[in-house]
C-alpha atoms as a PDB file:
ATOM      1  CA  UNK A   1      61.472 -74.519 -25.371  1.00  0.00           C
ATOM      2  CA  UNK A   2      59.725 -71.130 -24.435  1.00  0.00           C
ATOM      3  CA  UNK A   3      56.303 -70.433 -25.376  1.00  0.00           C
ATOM      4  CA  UNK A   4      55.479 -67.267 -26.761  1.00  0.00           C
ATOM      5  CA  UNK A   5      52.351 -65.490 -25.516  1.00  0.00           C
ATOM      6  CA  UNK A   6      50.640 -64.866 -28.777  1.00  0.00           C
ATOM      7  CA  UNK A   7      47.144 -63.435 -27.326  1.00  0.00           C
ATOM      8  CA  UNK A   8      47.310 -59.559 -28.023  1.00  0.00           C
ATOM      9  CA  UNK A   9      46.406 -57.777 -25.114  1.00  0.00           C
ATOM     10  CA  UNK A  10      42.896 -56.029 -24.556  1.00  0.00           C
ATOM     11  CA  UNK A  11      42.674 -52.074 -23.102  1.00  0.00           C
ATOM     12  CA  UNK A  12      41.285 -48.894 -23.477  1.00  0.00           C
ATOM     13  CA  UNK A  13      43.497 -46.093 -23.274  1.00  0.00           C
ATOM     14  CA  UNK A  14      42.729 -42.572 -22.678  1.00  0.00           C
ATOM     15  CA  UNK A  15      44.301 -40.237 -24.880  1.00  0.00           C
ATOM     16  CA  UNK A  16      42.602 -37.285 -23.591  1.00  0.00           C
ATOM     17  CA  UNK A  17      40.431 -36.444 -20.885  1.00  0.00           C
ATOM     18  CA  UNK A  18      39.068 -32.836 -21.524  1.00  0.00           C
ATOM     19  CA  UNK A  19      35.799 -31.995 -21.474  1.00  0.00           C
ATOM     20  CA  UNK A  20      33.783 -29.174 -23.030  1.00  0.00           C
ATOM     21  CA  UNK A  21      35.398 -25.822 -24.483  1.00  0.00           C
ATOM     22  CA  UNK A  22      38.144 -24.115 -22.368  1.00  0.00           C
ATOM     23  CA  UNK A  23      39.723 -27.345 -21.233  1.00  0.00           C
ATOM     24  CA  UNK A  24      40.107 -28.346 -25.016  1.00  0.00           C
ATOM     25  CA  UNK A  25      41.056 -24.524 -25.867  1.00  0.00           C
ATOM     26  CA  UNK A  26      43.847 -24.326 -23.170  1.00  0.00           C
ATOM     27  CA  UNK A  27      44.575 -28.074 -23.389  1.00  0.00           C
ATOM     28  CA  UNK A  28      44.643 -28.495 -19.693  1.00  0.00           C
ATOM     29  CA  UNK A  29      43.848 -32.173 -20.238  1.00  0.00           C
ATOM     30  CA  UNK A  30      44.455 -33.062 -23.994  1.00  0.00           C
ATOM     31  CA  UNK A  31      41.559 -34.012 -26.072  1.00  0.00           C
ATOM     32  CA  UNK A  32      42.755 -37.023 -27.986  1.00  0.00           C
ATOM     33  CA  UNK A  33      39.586 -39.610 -27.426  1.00  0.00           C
ATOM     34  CA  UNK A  34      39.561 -43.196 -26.635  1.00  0.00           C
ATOM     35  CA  UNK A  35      41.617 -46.291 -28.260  1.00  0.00           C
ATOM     36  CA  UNK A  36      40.463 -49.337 -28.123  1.00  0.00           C
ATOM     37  CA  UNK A  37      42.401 -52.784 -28.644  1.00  0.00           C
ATOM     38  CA  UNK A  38      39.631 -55.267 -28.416  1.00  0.00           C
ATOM     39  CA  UNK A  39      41.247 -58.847 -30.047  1.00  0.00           C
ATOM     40  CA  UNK A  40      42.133 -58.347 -33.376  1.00  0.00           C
ATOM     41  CA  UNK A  41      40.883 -55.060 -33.549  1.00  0.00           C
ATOM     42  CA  UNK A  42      41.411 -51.085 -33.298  1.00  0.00           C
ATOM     43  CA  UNK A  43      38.819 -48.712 -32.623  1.00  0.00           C
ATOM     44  CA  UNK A  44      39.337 -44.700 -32.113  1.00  0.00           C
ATOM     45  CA  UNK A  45      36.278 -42.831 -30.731  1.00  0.00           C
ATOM     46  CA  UNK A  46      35.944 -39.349 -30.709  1.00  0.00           C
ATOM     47  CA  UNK A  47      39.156 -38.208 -31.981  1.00  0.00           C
ATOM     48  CA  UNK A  48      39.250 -34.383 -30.598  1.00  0.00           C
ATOM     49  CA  UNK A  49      42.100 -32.068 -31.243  1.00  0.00           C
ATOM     50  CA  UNK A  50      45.485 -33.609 -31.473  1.00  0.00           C
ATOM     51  CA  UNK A  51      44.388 -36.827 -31.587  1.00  0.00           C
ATOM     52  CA  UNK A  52      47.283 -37.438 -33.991  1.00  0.00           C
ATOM     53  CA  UNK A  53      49.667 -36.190 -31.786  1.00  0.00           C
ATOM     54  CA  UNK A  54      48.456 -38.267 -28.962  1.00  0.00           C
ATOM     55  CA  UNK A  55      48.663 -41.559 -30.508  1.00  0.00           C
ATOM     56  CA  UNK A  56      52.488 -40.499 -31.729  1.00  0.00           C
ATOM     57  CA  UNK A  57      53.766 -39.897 -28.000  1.00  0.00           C
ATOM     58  CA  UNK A  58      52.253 -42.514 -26.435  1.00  0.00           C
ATOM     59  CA  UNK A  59      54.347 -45.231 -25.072  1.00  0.00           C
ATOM     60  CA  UNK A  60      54.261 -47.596 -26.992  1.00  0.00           C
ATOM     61  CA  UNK A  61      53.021 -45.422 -29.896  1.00  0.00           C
ATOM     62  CA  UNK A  62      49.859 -46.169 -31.518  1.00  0.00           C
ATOM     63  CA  UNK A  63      49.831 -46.906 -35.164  1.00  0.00           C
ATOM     64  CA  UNK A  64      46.612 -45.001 -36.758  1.00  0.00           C
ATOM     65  CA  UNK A  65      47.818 -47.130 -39.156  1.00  0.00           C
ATOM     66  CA  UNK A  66      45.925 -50.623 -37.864  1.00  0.00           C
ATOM     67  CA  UNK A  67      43.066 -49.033 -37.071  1.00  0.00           C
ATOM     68  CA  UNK A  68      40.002 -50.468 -38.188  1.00  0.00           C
ATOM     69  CA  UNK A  69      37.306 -48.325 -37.342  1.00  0.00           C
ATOM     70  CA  UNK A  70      36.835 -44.839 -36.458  1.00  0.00           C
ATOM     71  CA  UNK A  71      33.280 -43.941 -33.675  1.00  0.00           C
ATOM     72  CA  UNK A  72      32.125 -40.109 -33.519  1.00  0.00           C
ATOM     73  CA  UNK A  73      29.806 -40.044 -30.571  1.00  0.00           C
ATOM     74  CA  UNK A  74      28.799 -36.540 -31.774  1.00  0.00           C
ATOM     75  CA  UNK A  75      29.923 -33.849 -33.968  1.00  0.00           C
ATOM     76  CA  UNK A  76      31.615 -31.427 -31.674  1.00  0.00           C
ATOM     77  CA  UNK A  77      34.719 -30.045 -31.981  1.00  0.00           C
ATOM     78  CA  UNK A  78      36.216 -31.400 -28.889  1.00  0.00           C
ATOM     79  CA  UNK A  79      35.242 -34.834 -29.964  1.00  0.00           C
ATOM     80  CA  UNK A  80      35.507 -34.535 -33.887  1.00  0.00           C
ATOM     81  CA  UNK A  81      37.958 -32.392 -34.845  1.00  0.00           C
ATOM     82  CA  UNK A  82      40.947 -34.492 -35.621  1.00  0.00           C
ATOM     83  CA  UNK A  83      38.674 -37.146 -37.342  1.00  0.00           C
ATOM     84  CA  UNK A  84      39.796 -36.106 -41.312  1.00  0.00           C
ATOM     85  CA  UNK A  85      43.729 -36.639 -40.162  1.00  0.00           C
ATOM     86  CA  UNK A  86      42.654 -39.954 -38.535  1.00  0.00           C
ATOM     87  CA  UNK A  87      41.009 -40.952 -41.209  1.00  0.00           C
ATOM     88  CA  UNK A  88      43.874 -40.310 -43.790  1.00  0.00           C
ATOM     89  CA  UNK A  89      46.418 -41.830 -41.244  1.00  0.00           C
ATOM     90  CA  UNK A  90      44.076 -44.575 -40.937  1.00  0.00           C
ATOM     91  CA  UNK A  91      44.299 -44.942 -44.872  1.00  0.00           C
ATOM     92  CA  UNK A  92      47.828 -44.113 -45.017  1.00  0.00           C
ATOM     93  CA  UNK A  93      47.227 -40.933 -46.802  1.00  0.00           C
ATOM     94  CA  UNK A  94      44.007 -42.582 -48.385  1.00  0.00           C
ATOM     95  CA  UNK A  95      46.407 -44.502 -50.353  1.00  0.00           C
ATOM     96  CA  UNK A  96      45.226 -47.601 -48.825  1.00  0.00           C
ATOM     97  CA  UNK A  97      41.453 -47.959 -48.602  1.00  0.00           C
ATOM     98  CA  UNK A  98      40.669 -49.588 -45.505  1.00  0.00           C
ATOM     99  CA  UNK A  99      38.480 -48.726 -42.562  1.00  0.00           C
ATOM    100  CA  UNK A 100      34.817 -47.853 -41.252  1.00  0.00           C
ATOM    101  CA  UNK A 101      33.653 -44.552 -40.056  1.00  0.00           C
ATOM    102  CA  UNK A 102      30.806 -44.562 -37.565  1.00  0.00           C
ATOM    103  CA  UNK A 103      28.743 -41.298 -37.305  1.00  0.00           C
ATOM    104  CA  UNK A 104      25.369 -39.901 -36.804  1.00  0.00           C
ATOM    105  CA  UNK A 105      23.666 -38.394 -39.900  1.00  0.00           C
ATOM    106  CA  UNK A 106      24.779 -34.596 -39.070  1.00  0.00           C
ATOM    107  CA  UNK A 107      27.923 -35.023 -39.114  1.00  0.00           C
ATOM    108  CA  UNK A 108      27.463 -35.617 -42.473  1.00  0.00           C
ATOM    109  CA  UNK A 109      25.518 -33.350 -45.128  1.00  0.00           C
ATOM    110  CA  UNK A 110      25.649 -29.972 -46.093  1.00  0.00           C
ATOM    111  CA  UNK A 111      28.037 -28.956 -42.634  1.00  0.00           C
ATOM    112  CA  UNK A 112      29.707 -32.137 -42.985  1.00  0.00           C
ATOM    113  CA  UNK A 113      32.823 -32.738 -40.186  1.00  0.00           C
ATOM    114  CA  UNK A 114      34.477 -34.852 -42.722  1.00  0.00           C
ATOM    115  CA  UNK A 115      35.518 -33.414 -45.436  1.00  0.00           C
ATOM    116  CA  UNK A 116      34.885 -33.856 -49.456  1.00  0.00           C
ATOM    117  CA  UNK A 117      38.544 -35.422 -50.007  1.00  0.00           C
ATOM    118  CA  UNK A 118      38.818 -37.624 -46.958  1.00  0.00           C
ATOM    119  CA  UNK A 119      35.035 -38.882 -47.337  1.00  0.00           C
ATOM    120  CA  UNK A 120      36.219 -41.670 -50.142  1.00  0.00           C
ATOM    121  CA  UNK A 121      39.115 -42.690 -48.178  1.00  0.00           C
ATOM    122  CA  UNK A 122      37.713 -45.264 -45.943  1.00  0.00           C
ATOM    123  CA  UNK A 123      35.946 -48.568 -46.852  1.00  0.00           C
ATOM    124  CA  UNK A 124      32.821 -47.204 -45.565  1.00  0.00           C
ATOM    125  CA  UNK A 125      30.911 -44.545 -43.917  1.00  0.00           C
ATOM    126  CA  UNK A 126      27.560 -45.911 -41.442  1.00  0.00           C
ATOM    127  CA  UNK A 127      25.377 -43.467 -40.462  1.00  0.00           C
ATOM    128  CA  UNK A 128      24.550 -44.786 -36.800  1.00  0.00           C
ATOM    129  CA  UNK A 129      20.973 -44.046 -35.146  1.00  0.00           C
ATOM    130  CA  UNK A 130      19.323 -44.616 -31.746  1.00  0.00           C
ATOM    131  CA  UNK A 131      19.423 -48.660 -30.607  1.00  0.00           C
ATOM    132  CA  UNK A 132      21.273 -50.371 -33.200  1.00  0.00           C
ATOM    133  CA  UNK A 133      23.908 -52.698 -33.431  1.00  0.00           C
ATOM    134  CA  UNK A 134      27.099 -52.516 -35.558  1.00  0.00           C
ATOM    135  CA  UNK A 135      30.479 -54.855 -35.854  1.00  0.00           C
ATOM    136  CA  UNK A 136      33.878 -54.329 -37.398  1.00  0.00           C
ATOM    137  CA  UNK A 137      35.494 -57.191 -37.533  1.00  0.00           C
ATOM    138  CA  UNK A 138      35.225 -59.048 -34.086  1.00  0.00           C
ATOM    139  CA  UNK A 139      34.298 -55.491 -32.765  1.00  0.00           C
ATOM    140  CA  UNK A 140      30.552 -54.825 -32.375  1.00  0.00           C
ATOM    141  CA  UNK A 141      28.878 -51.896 -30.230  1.00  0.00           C
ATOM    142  CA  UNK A 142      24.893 -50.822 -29.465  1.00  0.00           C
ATOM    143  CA  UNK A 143      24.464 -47.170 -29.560  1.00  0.00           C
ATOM    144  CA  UNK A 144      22.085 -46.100 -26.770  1.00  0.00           C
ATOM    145  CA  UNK A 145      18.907 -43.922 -26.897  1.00  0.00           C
ATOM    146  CA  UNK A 146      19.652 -40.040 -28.252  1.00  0.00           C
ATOM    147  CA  UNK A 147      21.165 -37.896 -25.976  1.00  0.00           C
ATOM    148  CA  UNK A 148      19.657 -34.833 -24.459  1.00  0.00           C
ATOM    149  CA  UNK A 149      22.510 -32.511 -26.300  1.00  0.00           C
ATOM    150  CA  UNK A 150      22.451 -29.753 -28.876  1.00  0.00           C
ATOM    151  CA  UNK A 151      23.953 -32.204 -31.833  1.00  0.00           C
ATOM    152  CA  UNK A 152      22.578 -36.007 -32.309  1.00  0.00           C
ATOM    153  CA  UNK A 153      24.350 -37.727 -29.600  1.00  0.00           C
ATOM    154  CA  UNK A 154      24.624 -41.510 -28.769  1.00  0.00           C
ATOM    155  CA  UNK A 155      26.335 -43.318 -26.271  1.00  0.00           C
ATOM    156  CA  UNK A 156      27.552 -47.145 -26.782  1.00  0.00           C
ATOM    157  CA  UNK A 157      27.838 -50.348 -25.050  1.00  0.00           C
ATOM    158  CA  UNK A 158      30.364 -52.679 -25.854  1.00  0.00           C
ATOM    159  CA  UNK A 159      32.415 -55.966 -24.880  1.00  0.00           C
ATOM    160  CA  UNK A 160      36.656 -56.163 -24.710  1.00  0.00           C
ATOM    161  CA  UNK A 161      37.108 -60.095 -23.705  1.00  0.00           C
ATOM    162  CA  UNK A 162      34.214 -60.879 -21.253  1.00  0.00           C
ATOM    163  CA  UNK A 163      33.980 -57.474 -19.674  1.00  0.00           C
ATOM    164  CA  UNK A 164      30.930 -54.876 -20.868  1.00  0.00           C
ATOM    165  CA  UNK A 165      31.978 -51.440 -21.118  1.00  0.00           C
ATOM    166  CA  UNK A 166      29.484 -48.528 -21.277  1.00  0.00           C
ATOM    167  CA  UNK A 167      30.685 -45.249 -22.640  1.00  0.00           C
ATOM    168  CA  UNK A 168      28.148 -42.178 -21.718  1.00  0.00           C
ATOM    169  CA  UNK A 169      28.965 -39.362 -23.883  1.00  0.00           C
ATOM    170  CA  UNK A 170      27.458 -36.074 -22.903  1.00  0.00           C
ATOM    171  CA  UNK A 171      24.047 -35.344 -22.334  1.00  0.00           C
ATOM    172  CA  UNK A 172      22.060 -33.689 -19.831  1.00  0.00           C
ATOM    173  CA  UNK A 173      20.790 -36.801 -17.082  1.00  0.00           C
ATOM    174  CA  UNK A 174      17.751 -38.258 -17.864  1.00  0.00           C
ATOM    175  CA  UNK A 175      16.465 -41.242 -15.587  1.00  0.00           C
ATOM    176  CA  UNK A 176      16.113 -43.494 -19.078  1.00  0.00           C
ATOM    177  CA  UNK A 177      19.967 -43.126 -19.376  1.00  0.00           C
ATOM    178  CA  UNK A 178      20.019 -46.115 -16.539  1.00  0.00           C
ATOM    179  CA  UNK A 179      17.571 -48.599 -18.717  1.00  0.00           C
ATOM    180  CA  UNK A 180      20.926 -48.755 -21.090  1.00  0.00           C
ATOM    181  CA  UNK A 181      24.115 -48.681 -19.287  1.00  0.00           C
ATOM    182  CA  UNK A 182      23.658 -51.273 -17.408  1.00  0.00           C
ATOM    183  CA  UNK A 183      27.279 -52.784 -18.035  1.00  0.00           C
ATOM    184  CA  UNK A 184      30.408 -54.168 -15.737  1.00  0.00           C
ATOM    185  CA  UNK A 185      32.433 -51.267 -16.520  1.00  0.00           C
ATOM    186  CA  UNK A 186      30.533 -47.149 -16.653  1.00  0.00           C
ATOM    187  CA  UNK A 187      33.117 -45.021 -18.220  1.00  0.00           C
ATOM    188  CA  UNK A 188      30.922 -41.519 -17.511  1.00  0.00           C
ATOM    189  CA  UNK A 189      31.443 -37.965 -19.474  1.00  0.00           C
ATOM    190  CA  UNK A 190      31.811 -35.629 -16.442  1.00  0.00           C
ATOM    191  CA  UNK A 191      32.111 -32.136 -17.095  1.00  0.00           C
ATOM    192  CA  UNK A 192      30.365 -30.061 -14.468  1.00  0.00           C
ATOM    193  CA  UNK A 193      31.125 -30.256 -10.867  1.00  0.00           C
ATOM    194  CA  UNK A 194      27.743 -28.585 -10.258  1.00  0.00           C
ATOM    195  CA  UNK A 195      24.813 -29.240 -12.420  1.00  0.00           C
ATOM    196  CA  UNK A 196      24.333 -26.096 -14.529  1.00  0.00           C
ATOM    197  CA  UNK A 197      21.010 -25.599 -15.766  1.00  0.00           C
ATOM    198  CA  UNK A 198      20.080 -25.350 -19.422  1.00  0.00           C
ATOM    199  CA  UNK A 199      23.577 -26.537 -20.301  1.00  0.00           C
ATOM    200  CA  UNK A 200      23.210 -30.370 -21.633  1.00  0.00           C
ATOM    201  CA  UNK A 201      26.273 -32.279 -19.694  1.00  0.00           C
ATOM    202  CA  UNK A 202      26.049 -34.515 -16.769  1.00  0.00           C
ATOM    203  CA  UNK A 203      28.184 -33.116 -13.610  1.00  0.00           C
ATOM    204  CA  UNK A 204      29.009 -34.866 -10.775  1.00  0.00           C
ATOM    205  CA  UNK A 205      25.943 -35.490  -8.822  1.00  0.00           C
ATOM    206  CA  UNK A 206      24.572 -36.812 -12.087  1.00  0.00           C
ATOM    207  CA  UNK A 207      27.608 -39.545 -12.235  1.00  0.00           C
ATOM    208  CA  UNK A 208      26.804 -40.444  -8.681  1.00  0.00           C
ATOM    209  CA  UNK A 209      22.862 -40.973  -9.697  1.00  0.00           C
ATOM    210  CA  UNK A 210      23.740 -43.012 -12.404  1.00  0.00           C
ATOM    211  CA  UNK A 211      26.429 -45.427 -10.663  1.00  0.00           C
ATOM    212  CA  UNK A 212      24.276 -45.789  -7.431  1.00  0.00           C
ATOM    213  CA  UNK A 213      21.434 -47.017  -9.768  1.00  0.00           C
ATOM    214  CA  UNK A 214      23.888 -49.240 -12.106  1.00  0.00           C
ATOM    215  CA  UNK A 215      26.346 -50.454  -9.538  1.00  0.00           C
ATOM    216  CA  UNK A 216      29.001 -51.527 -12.047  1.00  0.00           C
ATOM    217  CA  UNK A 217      31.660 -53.009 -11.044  1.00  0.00           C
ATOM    218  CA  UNK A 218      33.992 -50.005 -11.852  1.00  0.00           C
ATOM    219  CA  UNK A 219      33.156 -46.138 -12.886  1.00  0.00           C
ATOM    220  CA  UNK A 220      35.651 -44.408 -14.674  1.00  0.00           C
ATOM    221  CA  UNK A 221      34.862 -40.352 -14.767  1.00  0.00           C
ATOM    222  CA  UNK A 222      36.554 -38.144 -17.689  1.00  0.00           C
ATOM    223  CA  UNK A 223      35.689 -35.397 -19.682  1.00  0.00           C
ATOM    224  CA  UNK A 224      36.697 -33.038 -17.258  1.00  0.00           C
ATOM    225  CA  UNK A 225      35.082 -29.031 -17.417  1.00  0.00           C
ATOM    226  CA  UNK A 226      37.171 -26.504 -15.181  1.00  0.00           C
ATOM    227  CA  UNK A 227      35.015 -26.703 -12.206  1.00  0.00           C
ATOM    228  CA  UNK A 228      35.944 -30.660 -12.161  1.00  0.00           C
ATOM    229  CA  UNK A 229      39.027 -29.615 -12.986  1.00  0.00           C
ATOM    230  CA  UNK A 230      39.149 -27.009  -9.778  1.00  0.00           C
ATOM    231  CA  UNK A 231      37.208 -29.965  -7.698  1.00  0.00           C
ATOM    232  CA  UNK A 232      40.184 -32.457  -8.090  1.00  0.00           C
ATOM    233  CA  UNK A 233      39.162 -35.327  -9.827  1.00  0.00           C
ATOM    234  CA  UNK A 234      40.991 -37.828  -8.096  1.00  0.00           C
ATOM    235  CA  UNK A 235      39.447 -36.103  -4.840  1.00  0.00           C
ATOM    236  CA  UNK A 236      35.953 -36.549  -6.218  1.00  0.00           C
ATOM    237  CA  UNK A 237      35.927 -39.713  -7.386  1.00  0.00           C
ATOM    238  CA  UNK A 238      37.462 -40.971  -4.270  1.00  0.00           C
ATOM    239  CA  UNK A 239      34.308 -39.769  -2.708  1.00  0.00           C
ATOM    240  CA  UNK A 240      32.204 -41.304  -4.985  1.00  0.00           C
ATOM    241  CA  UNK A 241      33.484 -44.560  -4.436  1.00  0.00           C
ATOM    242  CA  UNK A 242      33.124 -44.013  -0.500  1.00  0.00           C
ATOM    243  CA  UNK A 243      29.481 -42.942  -0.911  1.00  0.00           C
ATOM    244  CA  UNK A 244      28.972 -45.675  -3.712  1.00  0.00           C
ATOM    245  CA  UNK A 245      30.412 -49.075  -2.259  1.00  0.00           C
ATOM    246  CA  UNK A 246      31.540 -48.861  -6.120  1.00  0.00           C
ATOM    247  CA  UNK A 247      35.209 -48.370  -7.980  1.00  0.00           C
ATOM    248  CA  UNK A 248      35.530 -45.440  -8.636  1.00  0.00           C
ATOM    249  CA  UNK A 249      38.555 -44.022 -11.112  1.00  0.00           C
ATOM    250  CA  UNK A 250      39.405 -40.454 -12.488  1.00  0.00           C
ATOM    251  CA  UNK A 251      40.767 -40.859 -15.645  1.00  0.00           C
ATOM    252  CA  UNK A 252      44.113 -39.190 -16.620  1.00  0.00           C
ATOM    253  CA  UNK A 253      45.560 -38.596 -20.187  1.00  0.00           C
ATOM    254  CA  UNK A 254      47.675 -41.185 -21.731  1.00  0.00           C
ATOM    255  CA  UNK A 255      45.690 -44.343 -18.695  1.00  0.00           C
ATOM    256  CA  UNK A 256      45.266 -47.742 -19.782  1.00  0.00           C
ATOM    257  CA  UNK A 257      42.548 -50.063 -18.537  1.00  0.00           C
ATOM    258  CA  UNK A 258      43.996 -53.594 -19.291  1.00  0.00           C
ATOM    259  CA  UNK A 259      41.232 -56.428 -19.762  1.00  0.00           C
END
């Protein structure tokens, strides 16, 4: 008799790695945002432009279908855009009311990213603030302190089996950002090779800060501007794990980290 493996497999996968404006714009990395499989559960965060399209040609595809949830770090294009589309594939068509949307509280309101018709489609929308915990099914996540960014920004912290994933989405560095992330994986918004001053995104000698104080067991860098872009990714983050003692990944579109 053979036994069938009925555990369903844990990952992340990266359905875009762009970062900031003209990466999205010329879609030198697509812009898709994270899916997470975390037991019986399916979480898309910051779905960006073609998001859709993303989960369509990935290998195996990804059913927007089974989702359960739906994160928005932040209301910015390159993170949010695709969100009304997910949500109505999410609700197949909104025919089906199923589903949570996590945002902050301007990306709702008078400029609201998701839109009049697609608002009553899902289960529920939270409104998610600074150092709180929410669950979706046998999914919960802490959003961090607010970012330093032009929009209310949170990171989150979560678990996928035993393993603790942090997910820093941009911000300029501040030294509190460590007092949060401590976690066994650091996956790390990158978009500046070279910090940039007055422009609120971490860049690479930020990253390196901020894993040299954590010391996770892996660091995953995405969100790539076009001076990381120019830098070589893989190159830097080679480096980084030299310098480190640390793990350190680029992340490319359409990667899977298994659990």
């Amino acid at each position: 008799m053979v036994r069938v493996n009925q555990e369903k497999e844990n990952y992340i996968k990266f359905l875009g790695t762009a970062g900031a404006r003209f990466v999205m714009i010329k879609q030198l990395r697509a812009s898709g945002g994270l899916w997470i499989s975390s037991g019986m559960n399916n979480i898309l965060i910051d779905p960006g432009p073609g998001s859709i399209v993303r989960c369509a040609s990935s290998r195996p595809r990804l059913d927007p279908g089974k989702l359960d949830a739906i994160i928005l770090t932040h209301r910015h294009l390159d993170h949010a855009n695709d969100i009304n589309v997910m949500i109505e594939a999410m609700t197949e068509g909104g025919f089906k009311k199923r589903g949570t949307v996590f945002c902050p509280s301007d990306a709702l309101g008078n400029d609201s990213v998701i839109l009049r018709h697609a608002a009553g489609f899902p289960e529920k929308i939270q409104i998610i603030k600074a150092n709180h915990s929410y669950r979706v099914g046998d999914f919960s996540f802490l959003t961090s302190m607010r970012h330093i960014h032009p929009c209310e920004t949170y990171g989150l912290k979560f678990k996928i089996g035993k393993t603790t994933v942090g997910l820093i989405s941009d911000t300029r560095y501040f030294p509190e950002l460590a007092d949060f992330y401590k976690t066994d994986i650091l996956i790390i918004a990158v978009v500046f090779y070279e910090p940039r001053q007055g422009i609120d995104h971490l860049s690479l000698k930020d990253a390196g800060i901020l894993i040299n104080k954590l010391k996770p067991g892996k660091a995953v860098l995405t969100h790539f501007g076009m001076t990381m872009l120019k830098a070589n990714p893989l190159k830097q983050a080679e480096k980084l794990s030299g310098d480190s003692g640390v793990e350190v990944i680029a992340a490319y579109d359409g990667m899977k980290l298994v659990f």
